[in-house]
C-alpha atoms as a PDB file:
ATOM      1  CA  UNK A   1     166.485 128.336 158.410  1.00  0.00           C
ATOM      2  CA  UNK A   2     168.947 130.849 159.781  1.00  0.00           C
ATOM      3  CA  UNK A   3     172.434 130.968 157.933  1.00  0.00           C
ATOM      4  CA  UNK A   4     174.989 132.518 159.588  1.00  0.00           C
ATOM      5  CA  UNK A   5     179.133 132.938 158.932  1.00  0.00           C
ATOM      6  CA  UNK A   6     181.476 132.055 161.553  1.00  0.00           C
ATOM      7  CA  UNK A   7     184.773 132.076 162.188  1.00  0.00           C
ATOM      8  CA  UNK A   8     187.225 129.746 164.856  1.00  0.00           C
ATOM      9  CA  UNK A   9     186.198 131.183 168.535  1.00  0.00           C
ATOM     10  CA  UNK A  10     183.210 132.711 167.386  1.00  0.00           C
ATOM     11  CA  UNK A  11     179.805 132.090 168.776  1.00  0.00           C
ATOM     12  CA  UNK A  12     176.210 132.157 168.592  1.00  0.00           C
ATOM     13  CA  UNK A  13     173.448 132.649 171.159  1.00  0.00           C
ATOM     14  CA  UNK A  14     170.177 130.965 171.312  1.00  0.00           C
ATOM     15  CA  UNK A  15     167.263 131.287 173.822  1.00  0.00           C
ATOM     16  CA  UNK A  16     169.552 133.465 175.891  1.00  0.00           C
ATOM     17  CA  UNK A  17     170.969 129.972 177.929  1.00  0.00           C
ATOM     18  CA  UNK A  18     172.817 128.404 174.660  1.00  0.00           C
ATOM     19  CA  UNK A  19     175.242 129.289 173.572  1.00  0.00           C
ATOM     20  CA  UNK A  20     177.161 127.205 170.544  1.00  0.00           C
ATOM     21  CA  UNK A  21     181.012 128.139 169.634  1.00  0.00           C
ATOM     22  CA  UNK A  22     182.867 126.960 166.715  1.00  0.00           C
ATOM     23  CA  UNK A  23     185.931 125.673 168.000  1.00  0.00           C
ATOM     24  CA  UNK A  24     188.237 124.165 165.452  1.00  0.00           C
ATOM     25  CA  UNK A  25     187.608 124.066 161.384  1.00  0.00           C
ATOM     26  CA  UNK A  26     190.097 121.648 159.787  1.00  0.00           C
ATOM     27  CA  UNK A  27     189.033 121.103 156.015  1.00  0.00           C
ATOM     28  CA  UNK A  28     185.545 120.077 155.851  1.00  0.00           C
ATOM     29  CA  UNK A  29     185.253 118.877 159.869  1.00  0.00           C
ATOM     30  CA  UNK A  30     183.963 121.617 162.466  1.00  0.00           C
ATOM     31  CA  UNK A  31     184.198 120.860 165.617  1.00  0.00           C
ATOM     32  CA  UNK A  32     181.279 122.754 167.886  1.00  0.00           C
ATOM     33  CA  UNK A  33     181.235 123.278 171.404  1.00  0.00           C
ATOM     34  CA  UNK A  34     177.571 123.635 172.976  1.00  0.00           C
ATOM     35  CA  UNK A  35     176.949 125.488 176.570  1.00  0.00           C
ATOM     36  CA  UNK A  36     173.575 124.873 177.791  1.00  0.00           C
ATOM     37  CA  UNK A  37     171.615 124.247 180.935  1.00  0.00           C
ATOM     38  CA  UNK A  38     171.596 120.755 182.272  1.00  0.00           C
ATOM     39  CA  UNK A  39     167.694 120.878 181.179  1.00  0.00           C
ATOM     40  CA  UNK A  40     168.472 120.815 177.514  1.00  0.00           C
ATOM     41  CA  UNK A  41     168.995 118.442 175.674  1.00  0.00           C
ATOM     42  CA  UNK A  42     171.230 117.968 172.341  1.00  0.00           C
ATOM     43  CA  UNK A  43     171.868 115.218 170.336  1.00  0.00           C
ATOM     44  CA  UNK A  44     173.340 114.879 167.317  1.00  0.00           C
ATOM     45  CA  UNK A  45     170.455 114.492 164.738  1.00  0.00           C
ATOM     46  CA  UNK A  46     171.265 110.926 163.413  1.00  0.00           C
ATOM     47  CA  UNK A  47     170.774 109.605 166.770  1.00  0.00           C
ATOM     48  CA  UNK A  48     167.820 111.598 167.680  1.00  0.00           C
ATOM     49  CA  UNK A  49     165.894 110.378 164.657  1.00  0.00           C
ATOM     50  CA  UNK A  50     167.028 106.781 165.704  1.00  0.00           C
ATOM     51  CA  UNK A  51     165.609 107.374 169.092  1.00  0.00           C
ATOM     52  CA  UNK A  52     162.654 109.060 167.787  1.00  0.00           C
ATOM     53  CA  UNK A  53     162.098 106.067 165.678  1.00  0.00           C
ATOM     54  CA  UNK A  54     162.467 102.920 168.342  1.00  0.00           C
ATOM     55  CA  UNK A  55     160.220 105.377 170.861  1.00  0.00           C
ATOM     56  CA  UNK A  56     157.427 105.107 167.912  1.00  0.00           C
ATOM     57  CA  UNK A  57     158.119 101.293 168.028  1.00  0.00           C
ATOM     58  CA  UNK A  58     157.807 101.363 171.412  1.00  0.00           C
ATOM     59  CA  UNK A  59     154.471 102.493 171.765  1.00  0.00           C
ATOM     60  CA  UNK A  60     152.822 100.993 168.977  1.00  0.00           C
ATOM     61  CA  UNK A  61     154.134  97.663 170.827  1.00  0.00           C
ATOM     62  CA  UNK A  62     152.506  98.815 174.470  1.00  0.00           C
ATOM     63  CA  UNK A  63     149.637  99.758 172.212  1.00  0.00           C
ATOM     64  CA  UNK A  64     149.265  95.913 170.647  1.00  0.00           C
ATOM     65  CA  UNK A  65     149.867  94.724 174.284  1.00  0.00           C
ATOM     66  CA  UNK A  66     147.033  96.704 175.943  1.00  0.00           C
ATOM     67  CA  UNK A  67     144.778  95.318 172.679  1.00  0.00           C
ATOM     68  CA  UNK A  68     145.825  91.793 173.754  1.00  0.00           C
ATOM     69  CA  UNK A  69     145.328  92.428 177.272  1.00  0.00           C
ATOM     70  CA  UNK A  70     141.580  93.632 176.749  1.00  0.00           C
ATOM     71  CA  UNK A  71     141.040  90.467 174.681  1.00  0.00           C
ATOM     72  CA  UNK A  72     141.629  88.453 177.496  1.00  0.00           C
ATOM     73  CA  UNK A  73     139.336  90.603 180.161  1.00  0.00           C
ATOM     74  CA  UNK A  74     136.544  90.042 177.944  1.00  0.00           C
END
């Protein structure tokens, strides 16, 4: 992992298209602004491990359908 120091207004470029600024610190809060093409996408990482986790679900349930559906061609 990369560690880097920034201050308010300062910002960091990724991948040449991304570019994230630190906007406001207040306390222990920073707020970060994210410029990217439409094509990206970001999510904060508590929701992308939630969606990560029911798209798992999901296709271990298509998975026990398809079983059930082959049960019934035979």
């Amino acid at each position: 992992m990369l560690a880097l120091a920034r201050k308010a207004n300062e910002s960091i470029i990724i991948n040449n298209n991304v570019e994230v600024t630190i906007l406001e610190i207040k306390g222990d809060q920073v707020k970060v602004g994210i410029k990217a093409p439409k094509s990206v996408s970001i999510y904060r990482k508590e929701l992308y491990l939630q969606i990560q986790e029911t798209n798992k679900e999901s296709a271990q349930n298509i998975e026990s359908i398809e079983a059930i559906d082959e049960m019934f061609k035979k």
